[in-house]
Protein backbone atom coordinates (compact mmCIF):
# COMPACT_ATOMS: atom_id res chain seq x y z
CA UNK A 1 1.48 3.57 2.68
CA UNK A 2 2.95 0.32 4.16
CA UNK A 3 1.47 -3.19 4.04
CA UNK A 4 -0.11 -3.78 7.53
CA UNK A 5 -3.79 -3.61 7.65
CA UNK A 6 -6.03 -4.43 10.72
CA UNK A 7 -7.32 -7.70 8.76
CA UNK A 8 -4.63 -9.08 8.09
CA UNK A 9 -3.29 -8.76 11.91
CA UNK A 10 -6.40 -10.08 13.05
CA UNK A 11 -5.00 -13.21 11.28
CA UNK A 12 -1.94 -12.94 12.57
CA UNK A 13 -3.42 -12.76 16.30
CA UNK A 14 -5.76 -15.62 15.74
CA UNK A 15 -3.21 -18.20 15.33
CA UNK A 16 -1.88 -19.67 19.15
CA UNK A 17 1.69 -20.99 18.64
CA UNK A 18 3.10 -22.51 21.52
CA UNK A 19 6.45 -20.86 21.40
CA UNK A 20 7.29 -17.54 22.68
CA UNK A 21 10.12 -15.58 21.05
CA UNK A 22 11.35 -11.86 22.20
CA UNK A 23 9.31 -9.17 20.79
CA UNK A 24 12.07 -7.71 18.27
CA UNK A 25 11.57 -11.75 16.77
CA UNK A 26 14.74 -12.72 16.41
CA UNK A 27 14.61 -14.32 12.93
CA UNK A 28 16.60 -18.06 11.86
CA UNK A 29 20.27 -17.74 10.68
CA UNK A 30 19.94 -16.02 6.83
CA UNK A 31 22.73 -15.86 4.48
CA UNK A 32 23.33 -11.96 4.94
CA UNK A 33 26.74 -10.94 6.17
CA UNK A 34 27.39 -9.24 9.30
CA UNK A 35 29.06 -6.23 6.76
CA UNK A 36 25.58 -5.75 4.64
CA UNK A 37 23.55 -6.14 7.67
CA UNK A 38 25.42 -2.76 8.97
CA UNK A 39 25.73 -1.04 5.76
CA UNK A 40 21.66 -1.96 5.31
CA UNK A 41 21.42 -0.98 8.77
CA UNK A 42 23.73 2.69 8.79
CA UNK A 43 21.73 3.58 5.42
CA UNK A 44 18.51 3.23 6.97
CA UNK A 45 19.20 5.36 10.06
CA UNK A 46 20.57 7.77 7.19
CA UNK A 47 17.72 8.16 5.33
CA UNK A 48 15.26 8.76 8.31
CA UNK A 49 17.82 11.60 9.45
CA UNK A 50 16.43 13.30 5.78
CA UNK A 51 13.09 14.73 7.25
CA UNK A 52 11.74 14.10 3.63
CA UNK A 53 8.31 16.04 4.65
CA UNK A 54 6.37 17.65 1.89
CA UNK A 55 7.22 21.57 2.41
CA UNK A 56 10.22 21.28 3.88
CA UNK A 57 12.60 20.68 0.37
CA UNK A 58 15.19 17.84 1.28
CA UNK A 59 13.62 15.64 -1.24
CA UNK A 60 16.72 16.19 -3.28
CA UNK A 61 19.29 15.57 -0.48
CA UNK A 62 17.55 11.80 0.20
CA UNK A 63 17.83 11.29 -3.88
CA UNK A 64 21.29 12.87 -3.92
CA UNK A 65 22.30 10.44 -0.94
CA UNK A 66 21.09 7.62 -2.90
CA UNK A 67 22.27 8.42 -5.94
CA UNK A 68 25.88 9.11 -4.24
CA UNK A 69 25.66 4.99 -2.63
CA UNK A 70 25.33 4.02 -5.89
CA UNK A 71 27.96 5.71 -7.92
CA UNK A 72 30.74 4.79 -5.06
CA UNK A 73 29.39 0.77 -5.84
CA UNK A 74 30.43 1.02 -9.55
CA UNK A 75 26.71 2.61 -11.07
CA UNK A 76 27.64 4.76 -14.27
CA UNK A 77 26.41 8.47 -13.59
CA UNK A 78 24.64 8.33 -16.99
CA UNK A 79 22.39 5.52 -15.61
CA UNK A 80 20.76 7.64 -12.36
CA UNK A 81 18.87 10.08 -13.46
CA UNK A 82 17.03 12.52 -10.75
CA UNK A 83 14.14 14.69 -11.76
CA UNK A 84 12.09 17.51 -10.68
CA UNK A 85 12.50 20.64 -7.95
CA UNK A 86 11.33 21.12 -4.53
CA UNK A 87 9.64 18.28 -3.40
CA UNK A 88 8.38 16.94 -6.67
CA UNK A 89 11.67 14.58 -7.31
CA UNK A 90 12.35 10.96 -8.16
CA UNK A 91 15.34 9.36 -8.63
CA UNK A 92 15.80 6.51 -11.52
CA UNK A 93 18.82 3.90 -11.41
CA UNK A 94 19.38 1.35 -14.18
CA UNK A 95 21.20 -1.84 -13.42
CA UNK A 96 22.29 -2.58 -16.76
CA UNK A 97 21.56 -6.14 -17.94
CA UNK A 98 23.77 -8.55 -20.53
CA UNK A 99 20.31 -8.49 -23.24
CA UNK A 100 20.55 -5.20 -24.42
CA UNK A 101 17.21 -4.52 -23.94
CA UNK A 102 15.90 -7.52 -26.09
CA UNK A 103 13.92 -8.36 -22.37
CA UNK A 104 12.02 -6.41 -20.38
CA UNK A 105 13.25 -4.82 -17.01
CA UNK A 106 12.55 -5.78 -13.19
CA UNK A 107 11.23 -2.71 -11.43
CA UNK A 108 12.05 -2.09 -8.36
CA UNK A 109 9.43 0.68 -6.33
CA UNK A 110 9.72 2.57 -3.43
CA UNK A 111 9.10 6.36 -1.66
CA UNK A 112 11.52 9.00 -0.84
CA UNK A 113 8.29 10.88 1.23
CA UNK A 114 7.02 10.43 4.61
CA UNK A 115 4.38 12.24 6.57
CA UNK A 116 4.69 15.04 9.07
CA UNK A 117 5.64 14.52 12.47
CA UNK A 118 5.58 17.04 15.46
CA UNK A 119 8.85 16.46 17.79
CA UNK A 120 6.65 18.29 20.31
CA UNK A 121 3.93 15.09 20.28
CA UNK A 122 6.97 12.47 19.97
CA UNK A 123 8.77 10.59 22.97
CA UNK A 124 12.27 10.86 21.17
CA UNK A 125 13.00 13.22 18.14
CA UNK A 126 11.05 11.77 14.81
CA UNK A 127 14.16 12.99 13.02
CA UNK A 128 17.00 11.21 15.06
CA UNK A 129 17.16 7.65 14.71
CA UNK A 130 17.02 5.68 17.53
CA UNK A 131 18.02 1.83 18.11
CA UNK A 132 16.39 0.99 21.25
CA UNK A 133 15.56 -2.94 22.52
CA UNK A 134 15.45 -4.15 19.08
CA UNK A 135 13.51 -1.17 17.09
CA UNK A 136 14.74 1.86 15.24
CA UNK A 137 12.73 4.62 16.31
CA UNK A 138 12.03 7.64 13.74
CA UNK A 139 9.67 9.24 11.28
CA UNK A 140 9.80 6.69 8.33
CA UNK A 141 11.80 3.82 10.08
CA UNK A 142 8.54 1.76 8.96
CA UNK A 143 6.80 3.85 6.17
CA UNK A 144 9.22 3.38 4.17
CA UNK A 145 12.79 4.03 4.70
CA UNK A 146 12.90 0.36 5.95
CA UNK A 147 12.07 -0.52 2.51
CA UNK A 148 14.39 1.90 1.25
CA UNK A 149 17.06 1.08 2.58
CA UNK A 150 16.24 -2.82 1.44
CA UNK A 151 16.49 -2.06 -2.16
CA UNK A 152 19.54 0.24 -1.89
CA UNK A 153 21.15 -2.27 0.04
CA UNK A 154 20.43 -5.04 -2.11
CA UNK A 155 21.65 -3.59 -5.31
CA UNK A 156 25.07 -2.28 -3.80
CA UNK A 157 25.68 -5.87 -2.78
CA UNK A 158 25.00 -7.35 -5.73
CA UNK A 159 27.28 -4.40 -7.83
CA UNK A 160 30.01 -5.36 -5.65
CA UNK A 161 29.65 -8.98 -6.14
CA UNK A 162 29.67 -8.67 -10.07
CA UNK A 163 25.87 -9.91 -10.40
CA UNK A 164 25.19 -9.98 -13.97
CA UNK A 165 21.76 -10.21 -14.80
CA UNK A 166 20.46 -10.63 -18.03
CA UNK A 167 17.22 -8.27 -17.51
CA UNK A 168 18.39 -4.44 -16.75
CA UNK A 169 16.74 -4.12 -12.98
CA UNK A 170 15.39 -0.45 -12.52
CA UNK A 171 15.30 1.34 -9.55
CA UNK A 172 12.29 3.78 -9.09
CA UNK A 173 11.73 6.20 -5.89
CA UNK A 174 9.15 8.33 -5.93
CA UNK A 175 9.22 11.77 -4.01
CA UNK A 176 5.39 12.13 -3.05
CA UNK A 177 3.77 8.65 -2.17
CA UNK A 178 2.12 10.03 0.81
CA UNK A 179 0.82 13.29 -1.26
CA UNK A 180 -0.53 13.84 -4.98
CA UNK A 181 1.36 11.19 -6.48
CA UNK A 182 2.51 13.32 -9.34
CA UNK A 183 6.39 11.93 -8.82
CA UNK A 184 4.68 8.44 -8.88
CA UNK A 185 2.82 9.35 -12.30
CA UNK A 186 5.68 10.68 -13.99
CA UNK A 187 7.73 7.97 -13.57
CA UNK A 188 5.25 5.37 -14.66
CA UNK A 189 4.68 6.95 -17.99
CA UNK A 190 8.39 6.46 -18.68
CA UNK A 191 9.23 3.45 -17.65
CA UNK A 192 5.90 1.52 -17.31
CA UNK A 193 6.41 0.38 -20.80
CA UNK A 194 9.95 -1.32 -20.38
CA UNK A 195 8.68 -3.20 -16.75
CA UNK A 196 8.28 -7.15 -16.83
CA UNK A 197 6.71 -6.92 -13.46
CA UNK A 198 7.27 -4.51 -10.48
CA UNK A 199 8.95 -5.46 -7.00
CA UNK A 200 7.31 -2.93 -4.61
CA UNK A 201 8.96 -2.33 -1.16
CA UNK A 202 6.06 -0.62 0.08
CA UNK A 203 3.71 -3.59 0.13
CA UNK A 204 3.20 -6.74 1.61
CA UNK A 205 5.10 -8.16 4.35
CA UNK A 206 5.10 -11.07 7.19
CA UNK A 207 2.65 -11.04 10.10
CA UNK A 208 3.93 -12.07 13.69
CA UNK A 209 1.51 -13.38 16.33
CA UNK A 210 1.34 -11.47 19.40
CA UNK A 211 4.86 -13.33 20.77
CA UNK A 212 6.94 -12.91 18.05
CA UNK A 213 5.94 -15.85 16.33
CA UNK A 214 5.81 -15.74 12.76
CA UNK A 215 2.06 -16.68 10.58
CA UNK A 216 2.23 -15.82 7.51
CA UNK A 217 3.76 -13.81 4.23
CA UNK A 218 1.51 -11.96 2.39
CA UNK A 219 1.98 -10.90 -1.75
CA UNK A 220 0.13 -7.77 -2.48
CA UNK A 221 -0.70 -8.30 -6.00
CA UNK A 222 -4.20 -5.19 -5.45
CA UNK A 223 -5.57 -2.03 -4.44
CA UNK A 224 -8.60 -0.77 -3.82
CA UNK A 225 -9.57 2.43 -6.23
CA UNK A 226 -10.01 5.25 -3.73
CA UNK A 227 -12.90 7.75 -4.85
CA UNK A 228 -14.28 11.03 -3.94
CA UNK A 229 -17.81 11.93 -5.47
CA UNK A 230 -20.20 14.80 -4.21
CA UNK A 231 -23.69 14.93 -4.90
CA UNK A 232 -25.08 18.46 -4.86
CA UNK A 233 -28.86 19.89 -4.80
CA UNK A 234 -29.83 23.53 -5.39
CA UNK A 235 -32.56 25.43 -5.06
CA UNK A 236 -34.13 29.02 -5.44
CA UNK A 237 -34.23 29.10 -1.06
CA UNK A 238 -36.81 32.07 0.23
CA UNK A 239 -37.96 32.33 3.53
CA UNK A 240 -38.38 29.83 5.98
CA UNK A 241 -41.65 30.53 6.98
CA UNK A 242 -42.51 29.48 3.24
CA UNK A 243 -41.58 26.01 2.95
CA UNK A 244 -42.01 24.35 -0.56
CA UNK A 245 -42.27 20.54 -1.88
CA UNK A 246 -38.56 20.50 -2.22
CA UNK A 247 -35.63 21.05 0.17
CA UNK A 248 -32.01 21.26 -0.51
CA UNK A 249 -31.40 19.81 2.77
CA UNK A 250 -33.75 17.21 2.76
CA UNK A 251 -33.27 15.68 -0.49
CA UNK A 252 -29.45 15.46 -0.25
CA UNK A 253 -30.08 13.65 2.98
CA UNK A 254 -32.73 11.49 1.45
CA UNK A 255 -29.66 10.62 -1.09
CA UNK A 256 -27.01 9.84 1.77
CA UNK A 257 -30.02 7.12 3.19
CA UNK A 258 -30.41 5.12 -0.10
CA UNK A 259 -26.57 5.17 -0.78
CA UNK A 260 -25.46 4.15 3.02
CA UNK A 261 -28.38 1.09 2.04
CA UNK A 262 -26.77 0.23 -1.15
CA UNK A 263 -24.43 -2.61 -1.59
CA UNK A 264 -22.86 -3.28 -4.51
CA UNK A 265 -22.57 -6.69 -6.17
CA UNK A 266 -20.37 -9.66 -4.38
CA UNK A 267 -16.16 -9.40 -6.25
CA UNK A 268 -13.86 -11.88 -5.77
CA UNK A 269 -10.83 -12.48 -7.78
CA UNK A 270 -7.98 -14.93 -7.64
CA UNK A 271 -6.11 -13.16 -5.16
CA UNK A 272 -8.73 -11.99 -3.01
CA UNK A 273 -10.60 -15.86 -2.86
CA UNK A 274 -7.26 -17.53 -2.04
CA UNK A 275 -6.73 -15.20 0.79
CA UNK A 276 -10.02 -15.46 2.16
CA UNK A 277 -10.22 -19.00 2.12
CA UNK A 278 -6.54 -18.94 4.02
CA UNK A 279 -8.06 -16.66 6.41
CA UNK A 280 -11.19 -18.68 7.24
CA UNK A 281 -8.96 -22.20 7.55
CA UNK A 282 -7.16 -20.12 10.16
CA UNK A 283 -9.91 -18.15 11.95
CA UNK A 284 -12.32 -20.93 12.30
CA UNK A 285 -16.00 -20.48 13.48
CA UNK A 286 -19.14 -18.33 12.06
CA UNK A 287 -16.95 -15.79 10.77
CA UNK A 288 -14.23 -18.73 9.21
CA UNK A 289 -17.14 -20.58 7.72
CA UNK A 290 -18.48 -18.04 6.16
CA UNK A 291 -15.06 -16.82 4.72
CA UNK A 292 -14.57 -20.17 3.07
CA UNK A 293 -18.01 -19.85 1.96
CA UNK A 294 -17.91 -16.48 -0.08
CA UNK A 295 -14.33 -17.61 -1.41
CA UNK A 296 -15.91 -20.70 -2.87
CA UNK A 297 -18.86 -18.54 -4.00
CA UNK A 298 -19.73 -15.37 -3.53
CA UNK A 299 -23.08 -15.63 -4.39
CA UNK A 300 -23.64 -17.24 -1.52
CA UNK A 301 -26.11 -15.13 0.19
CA UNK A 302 -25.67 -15.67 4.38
CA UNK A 303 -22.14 -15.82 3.96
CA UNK A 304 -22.23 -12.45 2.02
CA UNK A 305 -24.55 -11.08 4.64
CA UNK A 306 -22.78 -12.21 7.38
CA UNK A 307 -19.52 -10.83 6.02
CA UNK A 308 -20.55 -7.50 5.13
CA UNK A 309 -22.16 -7.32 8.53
CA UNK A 310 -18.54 -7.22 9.98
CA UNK A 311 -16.50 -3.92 9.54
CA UNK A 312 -13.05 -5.92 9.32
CA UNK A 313 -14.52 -7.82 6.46
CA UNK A 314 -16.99 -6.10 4.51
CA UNK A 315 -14.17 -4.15 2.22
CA UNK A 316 -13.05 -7.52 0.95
CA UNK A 317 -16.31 -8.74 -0.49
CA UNK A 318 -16.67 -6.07 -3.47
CA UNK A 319 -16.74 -2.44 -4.07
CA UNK A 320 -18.17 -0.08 -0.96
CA UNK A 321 -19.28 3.53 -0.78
CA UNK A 322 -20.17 5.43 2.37
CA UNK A 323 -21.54 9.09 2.63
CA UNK A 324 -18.54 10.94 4.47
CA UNK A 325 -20.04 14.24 4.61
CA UNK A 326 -22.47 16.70 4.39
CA UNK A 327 -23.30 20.25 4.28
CA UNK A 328 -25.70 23.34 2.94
CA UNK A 329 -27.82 25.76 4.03
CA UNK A 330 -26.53 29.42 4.74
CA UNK A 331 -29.39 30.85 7.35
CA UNK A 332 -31.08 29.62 9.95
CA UNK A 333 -33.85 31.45 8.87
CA UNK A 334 -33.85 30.32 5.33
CA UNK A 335 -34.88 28.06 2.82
CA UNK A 336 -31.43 26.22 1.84
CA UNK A 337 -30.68 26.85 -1.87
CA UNK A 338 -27.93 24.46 -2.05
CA UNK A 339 -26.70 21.08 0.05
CA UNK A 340 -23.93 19.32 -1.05
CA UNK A 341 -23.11 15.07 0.01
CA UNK A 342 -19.92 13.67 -0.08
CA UNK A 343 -19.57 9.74 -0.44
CA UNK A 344 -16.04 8.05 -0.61
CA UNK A 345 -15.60 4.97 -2.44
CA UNK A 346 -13.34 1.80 -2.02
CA UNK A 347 -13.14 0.24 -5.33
CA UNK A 348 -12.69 -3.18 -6.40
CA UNK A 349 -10.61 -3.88 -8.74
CA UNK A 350 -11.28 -4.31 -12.14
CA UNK A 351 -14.68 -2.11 -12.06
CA UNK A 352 -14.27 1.64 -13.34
CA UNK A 353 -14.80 4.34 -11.24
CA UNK A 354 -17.53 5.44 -13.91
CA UNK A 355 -19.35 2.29 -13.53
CA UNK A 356 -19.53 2.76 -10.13
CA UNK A 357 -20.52 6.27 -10.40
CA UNK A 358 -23.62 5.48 -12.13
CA UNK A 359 -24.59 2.74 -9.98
CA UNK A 360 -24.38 5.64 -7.38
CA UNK A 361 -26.48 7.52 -9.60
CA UNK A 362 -29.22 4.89 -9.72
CA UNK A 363 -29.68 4.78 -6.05
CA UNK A 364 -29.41 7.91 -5.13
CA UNK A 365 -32.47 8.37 -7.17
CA UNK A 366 -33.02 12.21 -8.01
CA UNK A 367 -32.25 13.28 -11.24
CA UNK A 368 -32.11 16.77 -9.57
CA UNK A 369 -29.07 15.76 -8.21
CA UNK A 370 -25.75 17.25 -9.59
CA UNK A 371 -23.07 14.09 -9.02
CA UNK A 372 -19.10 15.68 -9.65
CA UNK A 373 -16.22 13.11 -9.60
CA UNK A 374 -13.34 15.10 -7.39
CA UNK A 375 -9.96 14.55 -9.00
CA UNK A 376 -8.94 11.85 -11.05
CA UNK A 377 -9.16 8.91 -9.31
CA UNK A 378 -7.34 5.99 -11.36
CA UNK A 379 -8.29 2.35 -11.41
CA UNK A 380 -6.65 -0.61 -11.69
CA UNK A 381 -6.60 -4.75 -12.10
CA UNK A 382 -5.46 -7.19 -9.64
CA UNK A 383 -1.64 -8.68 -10.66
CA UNK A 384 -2.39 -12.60 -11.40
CA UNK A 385 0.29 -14.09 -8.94
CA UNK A 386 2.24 -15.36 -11.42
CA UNK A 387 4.27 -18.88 -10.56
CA UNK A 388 7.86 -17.24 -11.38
CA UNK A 389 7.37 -14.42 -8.98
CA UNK A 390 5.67 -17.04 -6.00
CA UNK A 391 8.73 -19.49 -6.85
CA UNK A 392 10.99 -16.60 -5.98
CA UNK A 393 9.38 -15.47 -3.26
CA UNK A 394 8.84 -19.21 -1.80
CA UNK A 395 12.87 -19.29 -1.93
CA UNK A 396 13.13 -15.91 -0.60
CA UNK A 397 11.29 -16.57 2.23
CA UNK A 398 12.19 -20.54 3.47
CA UNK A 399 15.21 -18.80 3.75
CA UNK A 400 14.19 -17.49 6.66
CA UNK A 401 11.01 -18.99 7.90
CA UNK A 402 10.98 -22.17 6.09
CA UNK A 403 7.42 -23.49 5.04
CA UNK A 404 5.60 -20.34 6.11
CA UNK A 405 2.32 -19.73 4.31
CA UNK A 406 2.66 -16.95 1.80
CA UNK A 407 -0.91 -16.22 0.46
CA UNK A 408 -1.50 -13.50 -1.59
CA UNK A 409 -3.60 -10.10 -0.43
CA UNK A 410 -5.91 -7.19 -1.57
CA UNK A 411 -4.87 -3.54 0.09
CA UNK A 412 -7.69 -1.25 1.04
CA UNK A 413 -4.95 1.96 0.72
CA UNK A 414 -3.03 3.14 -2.40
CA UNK A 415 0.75 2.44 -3.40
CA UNK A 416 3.04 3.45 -6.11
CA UNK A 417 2.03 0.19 -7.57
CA UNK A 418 -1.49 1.64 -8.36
CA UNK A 419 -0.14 3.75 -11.57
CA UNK A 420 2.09 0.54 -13.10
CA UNK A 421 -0.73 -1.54 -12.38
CA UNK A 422 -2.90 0.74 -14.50
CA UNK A 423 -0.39 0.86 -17.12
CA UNK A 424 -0.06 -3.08 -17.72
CA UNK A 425 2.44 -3.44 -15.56
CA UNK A 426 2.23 -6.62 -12.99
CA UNK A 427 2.71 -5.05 -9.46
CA UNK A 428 4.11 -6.90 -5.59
CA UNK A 429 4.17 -5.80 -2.16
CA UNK A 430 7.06 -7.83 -0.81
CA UNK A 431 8.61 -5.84 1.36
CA UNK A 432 10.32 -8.21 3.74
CA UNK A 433 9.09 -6.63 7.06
CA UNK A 434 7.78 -8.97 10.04
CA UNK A 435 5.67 -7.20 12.48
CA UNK A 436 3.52 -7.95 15.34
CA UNK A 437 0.06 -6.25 15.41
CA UNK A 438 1.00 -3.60 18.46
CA UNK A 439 3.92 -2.81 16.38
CA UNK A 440 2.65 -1.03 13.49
CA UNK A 441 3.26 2.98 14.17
CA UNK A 442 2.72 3.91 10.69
CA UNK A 443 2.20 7.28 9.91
CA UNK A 444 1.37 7.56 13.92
CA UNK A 445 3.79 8.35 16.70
CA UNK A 446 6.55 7.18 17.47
CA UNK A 447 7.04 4.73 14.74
CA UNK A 448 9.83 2.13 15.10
CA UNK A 449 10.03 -1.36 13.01
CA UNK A 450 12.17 -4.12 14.75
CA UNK A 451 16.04 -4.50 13.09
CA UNK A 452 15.46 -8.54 13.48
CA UNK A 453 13.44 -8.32 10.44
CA UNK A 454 16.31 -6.48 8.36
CA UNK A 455 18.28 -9.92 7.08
CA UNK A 456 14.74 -11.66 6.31
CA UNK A 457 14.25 -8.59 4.11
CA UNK A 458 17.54 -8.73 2.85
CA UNK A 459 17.71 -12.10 1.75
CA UNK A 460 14.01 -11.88 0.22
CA UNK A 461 15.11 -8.96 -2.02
CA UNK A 462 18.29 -10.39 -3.32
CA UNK A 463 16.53 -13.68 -4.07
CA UNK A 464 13.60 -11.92 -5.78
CA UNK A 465 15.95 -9.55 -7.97
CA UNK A 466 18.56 -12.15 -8.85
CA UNK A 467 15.43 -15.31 -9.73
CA UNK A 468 13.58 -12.86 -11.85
CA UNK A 469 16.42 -10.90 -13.19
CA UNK A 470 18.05 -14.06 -15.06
């Protein structure tokens, strides 16, 4: 997953600026050499050459690549440690700190993985890299080798310099993001317990308006819980020409009506009021006003309405649930003995996934009904944004876009941060990345991200590692 979402581009396209810049954005004068800027740069392009697809079993060459960077910068082979076969492998890299452990380590998060692409669909091979008028073109270039490439960069730099910080600083890259997580799991039961707080490069990131111009820097401090549950009536059947009082078919759809008219109770939290206020200050009329409104107080009943009226706003106003599909019956000639209703569920956080199946057990009101939870969904709290992390990323930012608003922001979609979060561990989306809405090819064809945004990154990481490494 990456950070761009369609709300928070809706922001970015709602603020005029007077100003037009080219559409790569070329960013203000940051203090990254031109020598990093190419070495960040040539280890990108790398890493998107890796087609790091599930099936295809050059997981290990991206986290033997990595690991390889790092050794030739002065990293002790003892401290990277890669795990697992096929395409189930992480990589772990400890920058060791002067404490000795007495303090707890900076983690720093990111995805070997990216998702399938057809070079038969694709304008230029997803697997070649390709700088063209300010973009690299490829498979990953956005999702995430950008991000990658960031953190790799950043820690070679600061090897070479002698950076001694007094935290150790753990690098952790996951090998199936985009898939079942497992890589993502393991790796949080290790080291969840030595993590301060968790830098994720897979998160977050700077809006431009629809010139270039930059708006805003968004923190992702949540996630949404994402939830599969199925409902499922059965029945003796028979004949159709004998209908009964009950029908499969008919009560399972009865179900998906009273749980498309549910809504569950009004959520806010810090992160998600602050954000919304932002957003209505910027947006202005009905739909503005009532932003500010629920941010105040969410139990404000037209500006609840009114929001959950609008698809673009209604998943940041509490937890929602929505019947996805449905199916039974096995003649046309006969009485279905089973139907089955599946309902997906966005998650606030902070509420359990077993809260909110019961509440989906109240209104679907049947007790016939059979309700199954599909895998193991895992919730998790929203990160308070604490003032040493916004300090950091205040500095990390005016470096490049001084006195842009940095708000903080709640993702509908699931990172690596999801399983730290869960295990205590504070969690960020700051990747670096400025984009402009039309820009964001994630996980779609060909996907590009513009190189102008590679020293803002650059100097955001090495501020936020070296601040909150000290």
């Amino acid at each position: 997953m990456i950070a761009f979402r369609k709300i928070a581009l809706l922001l970015a396209a709602s603020v005029p600026f007077a100003l037009p810049v080219t559409q790569a954005a070329a960013a203000p004068k940051v203090q990254i050499s031109p020598a990093q800027h190419g070495e960040a740069l040539k280890i990108w392009k790398a890493m998107i050459a890796i087609p790091t697809v599930q099936g295809r079993g050059e997981m290990r060459r991206m986290a033997d690549y990595v690991a390889s960077l790092l050794r030739e910068a002065g990293f002790a082979a003892d401290d990277i440690v890669i795990e697992g076969q096929g395409d189930a492998v992480s990589l772990a890299a400890r920058y060791r700190g002067t404490a000795e452990g007495k303090d707890k380590a900076i983690l720093l998060s990111g995805h070997m993985d990216v998702v399938e692409a057809r070079p038969s669909d694709w304008t230029r091979d997803p697997f070649t890299p390709v700088e063209e008028k300010g973009f690299v073109y490829g498979r990953g270039s956005l999702d995430m080798k950008f991000g990658d490439a960031v953190l790799v960069s950043t820690l070679l730099q600061l090897k070479r310099e002698g950076f001694k910080p007094r935290r150790d600083i753990l690098l952790l890259l996951s090998g199936d993001e985009e898939t079942d997580m497992a890589t993502t799991a393991r790796l949080a039961e290790r080291y969840a317990g030595e993590g301060e707080l968790l830098l994720n490069a897979d998160g977050g990131g700077g809006q431009l308006d629809e010139q270039g111009k930059p708006v805003a820097f968004y923190v992702q401090g949540a996630e949404k819980t994402y939830a599969d549950f199925e409902f499922t009536i059965t029945n003796p059947g028979g004949h159709s020409s004998r209908p009964g009082p009950s029908n499969a078919i008919a009560d399972v759809a009865a179900i998906a009506q009273r749980i498309a008219a549910y809504q569950f109770p009004a959520r806010t939290n810090d992160l998600t009021a602050s954000y919304l206020r932002q957003a209505g200050e910027k947006m202005g009329g009905e739909i503005g006003t009532a932003l500010q409104s629920f941010a105040k107080n969410p139990d404000d009943k037209e500006a609840l309405a009114k929001l959950r009226a609008d698809p673009e706003w209604v998943g940041q106003t509490g937890t929602t649930c929505v019947p996805t599909m449905i199916s039974g019956g096995h003649a046309l000639n006969a009485l279905p003995q089973k139907a089955t209703l599946s309902v997906n569920c966005r998650i606030f956080p902070g509420e359990s996934v077993e809260s909110v199946r019961e509440r989906l057990r109240v209104a679907a009101a049947n007790d016939k009904a059979t309700i199954t939870t599909l895998g193991a969904p895992l919730a998790s709290d929203a990160s308070p944004l604490r003032p040493d992390l916004m300090k950091a990323v205040r500095k990390g930012i005016d470096l490049s876009y001084p006195g842009l608003p940095i708000s903080g922001v709640m993702s509908a979609g699931a990172t690596d941060s999801l399983y730290f979060r869960a295990k205590g561990v504070p969690s960020y989306g700051v990747l670096g990345m400025f984009l402009r809405p039309e820009d964001d090819f994630a996980h779609g064809l060909n996907e590009r991200a513009p190189i102008a945004s590679l020293d803002p990154a650059l100097a955001l990481m090495r501020t936020l590692i070296t601040d909150l490494a000290r």
